[in-house]
C-alpha atoms as a PDB file:
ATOM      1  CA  UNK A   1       0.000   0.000   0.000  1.00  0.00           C
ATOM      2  CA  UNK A   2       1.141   3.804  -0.575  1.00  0.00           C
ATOM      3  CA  UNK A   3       1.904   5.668   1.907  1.00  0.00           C
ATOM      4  CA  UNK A   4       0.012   7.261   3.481  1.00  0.00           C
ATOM      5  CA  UNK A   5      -2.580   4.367   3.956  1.00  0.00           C
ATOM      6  CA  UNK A   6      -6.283   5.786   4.108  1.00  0.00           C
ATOM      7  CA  UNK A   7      -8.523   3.340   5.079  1.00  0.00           C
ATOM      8  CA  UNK A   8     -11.330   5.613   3.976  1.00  0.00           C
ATOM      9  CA  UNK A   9     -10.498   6.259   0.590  1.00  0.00           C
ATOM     10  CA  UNK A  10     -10.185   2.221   0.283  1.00  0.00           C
ATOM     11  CA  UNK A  11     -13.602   1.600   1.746  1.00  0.00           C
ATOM     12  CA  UNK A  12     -14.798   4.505  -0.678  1.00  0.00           C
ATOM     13  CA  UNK A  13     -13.147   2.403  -4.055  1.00  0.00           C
ATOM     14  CA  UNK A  14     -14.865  -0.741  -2.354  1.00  0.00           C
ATOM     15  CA  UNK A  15     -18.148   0.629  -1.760  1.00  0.00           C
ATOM     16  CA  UNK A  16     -18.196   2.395  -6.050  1.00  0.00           C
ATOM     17  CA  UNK A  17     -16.519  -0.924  -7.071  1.00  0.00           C
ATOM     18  CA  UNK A  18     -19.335  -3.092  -5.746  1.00  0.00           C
ATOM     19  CA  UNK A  19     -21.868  -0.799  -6.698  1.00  0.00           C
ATOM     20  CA  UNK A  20     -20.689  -0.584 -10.031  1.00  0.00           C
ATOM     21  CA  UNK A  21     -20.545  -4.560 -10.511  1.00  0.00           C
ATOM     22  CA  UNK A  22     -24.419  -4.963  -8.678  1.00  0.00           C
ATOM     23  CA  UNK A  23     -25.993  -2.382 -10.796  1.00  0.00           C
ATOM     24  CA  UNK A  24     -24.076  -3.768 -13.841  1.00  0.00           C
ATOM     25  CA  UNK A  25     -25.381  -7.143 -13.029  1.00  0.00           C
ATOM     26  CA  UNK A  26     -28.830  -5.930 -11.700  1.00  0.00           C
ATOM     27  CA  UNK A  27     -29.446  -4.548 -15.261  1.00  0.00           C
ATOM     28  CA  UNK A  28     -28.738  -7.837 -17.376  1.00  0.00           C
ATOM     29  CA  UNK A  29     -31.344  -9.906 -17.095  1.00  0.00           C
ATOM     30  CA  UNK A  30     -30.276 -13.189 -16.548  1.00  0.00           C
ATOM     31  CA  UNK A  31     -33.124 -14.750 -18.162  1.00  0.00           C
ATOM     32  CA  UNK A  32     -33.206 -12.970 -21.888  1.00  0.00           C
ATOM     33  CA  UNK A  33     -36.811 -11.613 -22.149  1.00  0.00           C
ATOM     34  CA  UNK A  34     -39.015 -12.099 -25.287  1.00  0.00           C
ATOM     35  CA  UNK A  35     -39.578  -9.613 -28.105  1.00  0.00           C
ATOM     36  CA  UNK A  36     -42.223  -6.725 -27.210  1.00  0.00           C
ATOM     37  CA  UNK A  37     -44.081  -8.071 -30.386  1.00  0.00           C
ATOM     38  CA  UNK A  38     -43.954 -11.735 -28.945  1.00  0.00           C
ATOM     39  CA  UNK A  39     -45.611 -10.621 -25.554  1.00  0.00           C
ATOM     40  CA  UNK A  40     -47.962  -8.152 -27.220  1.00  0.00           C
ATOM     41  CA  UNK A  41     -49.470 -10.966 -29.742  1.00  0.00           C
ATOM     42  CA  UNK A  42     -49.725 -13.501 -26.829  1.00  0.00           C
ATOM     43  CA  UNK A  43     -51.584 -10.407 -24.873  1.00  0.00           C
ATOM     44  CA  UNK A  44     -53.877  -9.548 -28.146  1.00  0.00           C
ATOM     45  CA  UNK A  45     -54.616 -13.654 -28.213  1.00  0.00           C
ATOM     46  CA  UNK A  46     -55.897 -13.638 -24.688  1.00  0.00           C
ATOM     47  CA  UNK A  47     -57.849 -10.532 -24.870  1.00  0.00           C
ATOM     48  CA  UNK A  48     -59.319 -11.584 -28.351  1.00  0.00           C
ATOM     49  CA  UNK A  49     -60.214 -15.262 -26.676  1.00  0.00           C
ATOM     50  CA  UNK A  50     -62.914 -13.683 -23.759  1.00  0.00           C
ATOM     51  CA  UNK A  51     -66.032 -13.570 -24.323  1.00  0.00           C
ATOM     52  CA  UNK A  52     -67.625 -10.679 -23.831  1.00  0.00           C
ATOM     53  CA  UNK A  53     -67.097  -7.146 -22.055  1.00  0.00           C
ATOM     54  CA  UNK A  54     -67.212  -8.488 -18.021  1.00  0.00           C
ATOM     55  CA  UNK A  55     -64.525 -11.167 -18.795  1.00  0.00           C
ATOM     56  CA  UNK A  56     -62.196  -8.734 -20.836  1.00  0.00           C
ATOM     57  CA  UNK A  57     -63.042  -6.391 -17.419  1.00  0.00           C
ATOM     58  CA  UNK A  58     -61.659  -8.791 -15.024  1.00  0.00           C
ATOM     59  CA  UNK A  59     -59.157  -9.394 -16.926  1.00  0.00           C
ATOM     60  CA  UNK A  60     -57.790  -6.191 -17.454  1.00  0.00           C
ATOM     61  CA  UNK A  61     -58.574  -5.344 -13.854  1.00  0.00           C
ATOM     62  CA  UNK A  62     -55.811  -8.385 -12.774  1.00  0.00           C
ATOM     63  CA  UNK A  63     -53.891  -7.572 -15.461  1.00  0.00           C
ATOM     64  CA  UNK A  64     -53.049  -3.516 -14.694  1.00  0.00           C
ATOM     65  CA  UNK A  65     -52.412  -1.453 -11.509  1.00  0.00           C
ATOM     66  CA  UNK A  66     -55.034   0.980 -11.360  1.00  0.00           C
ATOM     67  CA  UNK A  67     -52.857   4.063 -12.176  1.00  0.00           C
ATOM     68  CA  UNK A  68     -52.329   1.626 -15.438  1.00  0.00           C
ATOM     69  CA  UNK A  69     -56.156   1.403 -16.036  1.00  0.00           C
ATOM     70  CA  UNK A  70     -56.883   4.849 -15.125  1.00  0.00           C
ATOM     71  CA  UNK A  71     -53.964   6.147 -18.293  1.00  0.00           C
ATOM     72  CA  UNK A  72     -55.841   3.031 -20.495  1.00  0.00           C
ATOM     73  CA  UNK A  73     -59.181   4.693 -19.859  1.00  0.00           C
ATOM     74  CA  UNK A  74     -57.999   7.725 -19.755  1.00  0.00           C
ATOM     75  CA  UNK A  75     -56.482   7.317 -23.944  1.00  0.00           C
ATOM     76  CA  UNK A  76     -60.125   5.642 -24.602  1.00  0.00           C
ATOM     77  CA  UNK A  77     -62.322   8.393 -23.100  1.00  0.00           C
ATOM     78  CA  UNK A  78     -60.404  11.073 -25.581  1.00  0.00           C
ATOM     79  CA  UNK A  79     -61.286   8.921 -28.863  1.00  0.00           C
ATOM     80  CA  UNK A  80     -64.848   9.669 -29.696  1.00  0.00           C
ATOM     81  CA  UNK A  81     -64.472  13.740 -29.323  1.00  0.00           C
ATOM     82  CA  UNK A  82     -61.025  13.076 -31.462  1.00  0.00           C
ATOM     83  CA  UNK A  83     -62.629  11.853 -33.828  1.00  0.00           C
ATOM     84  CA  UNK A  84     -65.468  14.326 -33.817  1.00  0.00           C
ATOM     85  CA  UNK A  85     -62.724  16.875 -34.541  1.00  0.00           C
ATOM     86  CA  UNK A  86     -63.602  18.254 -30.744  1.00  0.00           C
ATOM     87  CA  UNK A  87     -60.905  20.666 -29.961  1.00  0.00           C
ATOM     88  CA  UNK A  88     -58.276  19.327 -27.335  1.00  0.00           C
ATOM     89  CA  UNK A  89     -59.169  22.379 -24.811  1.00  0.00           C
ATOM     90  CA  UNK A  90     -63.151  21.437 -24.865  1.00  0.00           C
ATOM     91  CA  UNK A  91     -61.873  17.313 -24.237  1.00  0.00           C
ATOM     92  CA  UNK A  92     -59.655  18.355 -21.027  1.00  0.00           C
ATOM     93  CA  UNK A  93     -62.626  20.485 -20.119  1.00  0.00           C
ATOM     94  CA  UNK A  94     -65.135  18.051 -21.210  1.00  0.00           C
ATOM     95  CA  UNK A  95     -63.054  14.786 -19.325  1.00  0.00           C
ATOM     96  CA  UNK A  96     -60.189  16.169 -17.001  1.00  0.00           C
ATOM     97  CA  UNK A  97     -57.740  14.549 -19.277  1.00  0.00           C
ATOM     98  CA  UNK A  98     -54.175  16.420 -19.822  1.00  0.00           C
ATOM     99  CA  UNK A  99     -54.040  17.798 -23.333  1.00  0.00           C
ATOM    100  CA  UNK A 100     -50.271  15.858 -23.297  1.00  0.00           C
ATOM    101  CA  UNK A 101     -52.204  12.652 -23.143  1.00  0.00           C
ATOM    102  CA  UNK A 102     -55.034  13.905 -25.511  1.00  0.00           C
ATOM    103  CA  UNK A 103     -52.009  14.817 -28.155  1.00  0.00           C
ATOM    104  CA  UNK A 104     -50.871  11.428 -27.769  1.00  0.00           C
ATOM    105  CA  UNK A 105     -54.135   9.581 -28.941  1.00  0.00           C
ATOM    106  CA  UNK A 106     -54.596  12.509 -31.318  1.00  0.00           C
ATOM    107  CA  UNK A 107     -51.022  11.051 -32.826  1.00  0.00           C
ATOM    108  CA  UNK A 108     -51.744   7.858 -32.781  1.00  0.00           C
ATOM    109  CA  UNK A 109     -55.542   7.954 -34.513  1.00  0.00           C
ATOM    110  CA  UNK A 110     -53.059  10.111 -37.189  1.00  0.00           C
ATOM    111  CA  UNK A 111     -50.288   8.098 -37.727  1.00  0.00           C
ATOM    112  CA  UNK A 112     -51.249   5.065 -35.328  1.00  0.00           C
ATOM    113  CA  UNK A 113     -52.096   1.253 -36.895  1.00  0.00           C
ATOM    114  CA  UNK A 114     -55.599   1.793 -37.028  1.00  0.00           C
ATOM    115  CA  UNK A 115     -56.390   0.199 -33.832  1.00  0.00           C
ATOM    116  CA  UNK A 116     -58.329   2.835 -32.479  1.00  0.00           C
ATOM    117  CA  UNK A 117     -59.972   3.615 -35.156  1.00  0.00           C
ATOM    118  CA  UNK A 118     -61.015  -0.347 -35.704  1.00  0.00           C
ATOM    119  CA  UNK A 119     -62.365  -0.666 -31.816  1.00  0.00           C
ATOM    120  CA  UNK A 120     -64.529   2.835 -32.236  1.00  0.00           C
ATOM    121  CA  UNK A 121     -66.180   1.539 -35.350  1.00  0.00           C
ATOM    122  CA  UNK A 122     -66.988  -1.682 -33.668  1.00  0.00           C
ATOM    123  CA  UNK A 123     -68.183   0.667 -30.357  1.00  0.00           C
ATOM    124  CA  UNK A 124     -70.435   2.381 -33.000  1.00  0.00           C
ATOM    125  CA  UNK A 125     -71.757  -1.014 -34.474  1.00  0.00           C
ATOM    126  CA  UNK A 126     -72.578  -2.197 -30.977  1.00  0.00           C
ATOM    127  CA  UNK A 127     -74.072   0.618 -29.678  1.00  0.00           C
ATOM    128  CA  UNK A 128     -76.582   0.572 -32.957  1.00  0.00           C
ATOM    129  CA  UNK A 129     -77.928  -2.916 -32.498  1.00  0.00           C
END
């Protein structure tokens, strides 16, 4: 050791070094996870298997935390007036929802796959029988 020894400077280099190599190995997983697509068709399977609004509700209430459902309903409440061309000011007025999240859904009816469009025409279809 160099002189002079500092046993708190060592402890110091100890304490970085293993907290280096645990966050380091914290951030691998050791078990390789699958593709996002993978997981999101297997999720879109299960969904798609239920039959009928209550089941695909206690699903999705086991499935999410309720800070998760809350943003999910939050993105579904904001469709209909989107797609009425209802000004984002009038839909935070109209729903308490932040015009961030309204921009969002705006974006993705734009620019999105279709999704939301395909599950509002299927809400309209339903709610005319």
């Amino acid at each position: 050791m160099k002189w002079p020894y500092r046993p708190n400077a060592v402890k110091k280099d100890l304490h970085y070094v293993l907290m280096r190599y645990y966050t380091i190995a914290m951030k691998k997983h050791l078990i390789p996870k699958k593709p996002l697509k993978t997981g999101v068709e297997s999720l879109a399977l299960a969904i798609s298997g239920l039959k009928n609004a209550d089941q695909v509700y206690a699903f999705l209430v086991d499935l999410c935390t309720p800070a998760e459902l809350e943003a999910l309903s939050d993105r579904w409440q904001v469709v209909e007036p989107l797609a009425r061309a209802t000004p984002y000011r009038q839909i935070h007025d109209d729903t308490g929802v932040s015009v961030t999240t309204i921009g969002r859904v705006a974006r993705c009816l734009e620019l999105g796959t279709g999704g939301y469009q395909l599950a509002l025409a299927q809400q309209r279809k339903g709610s005319k029988a």
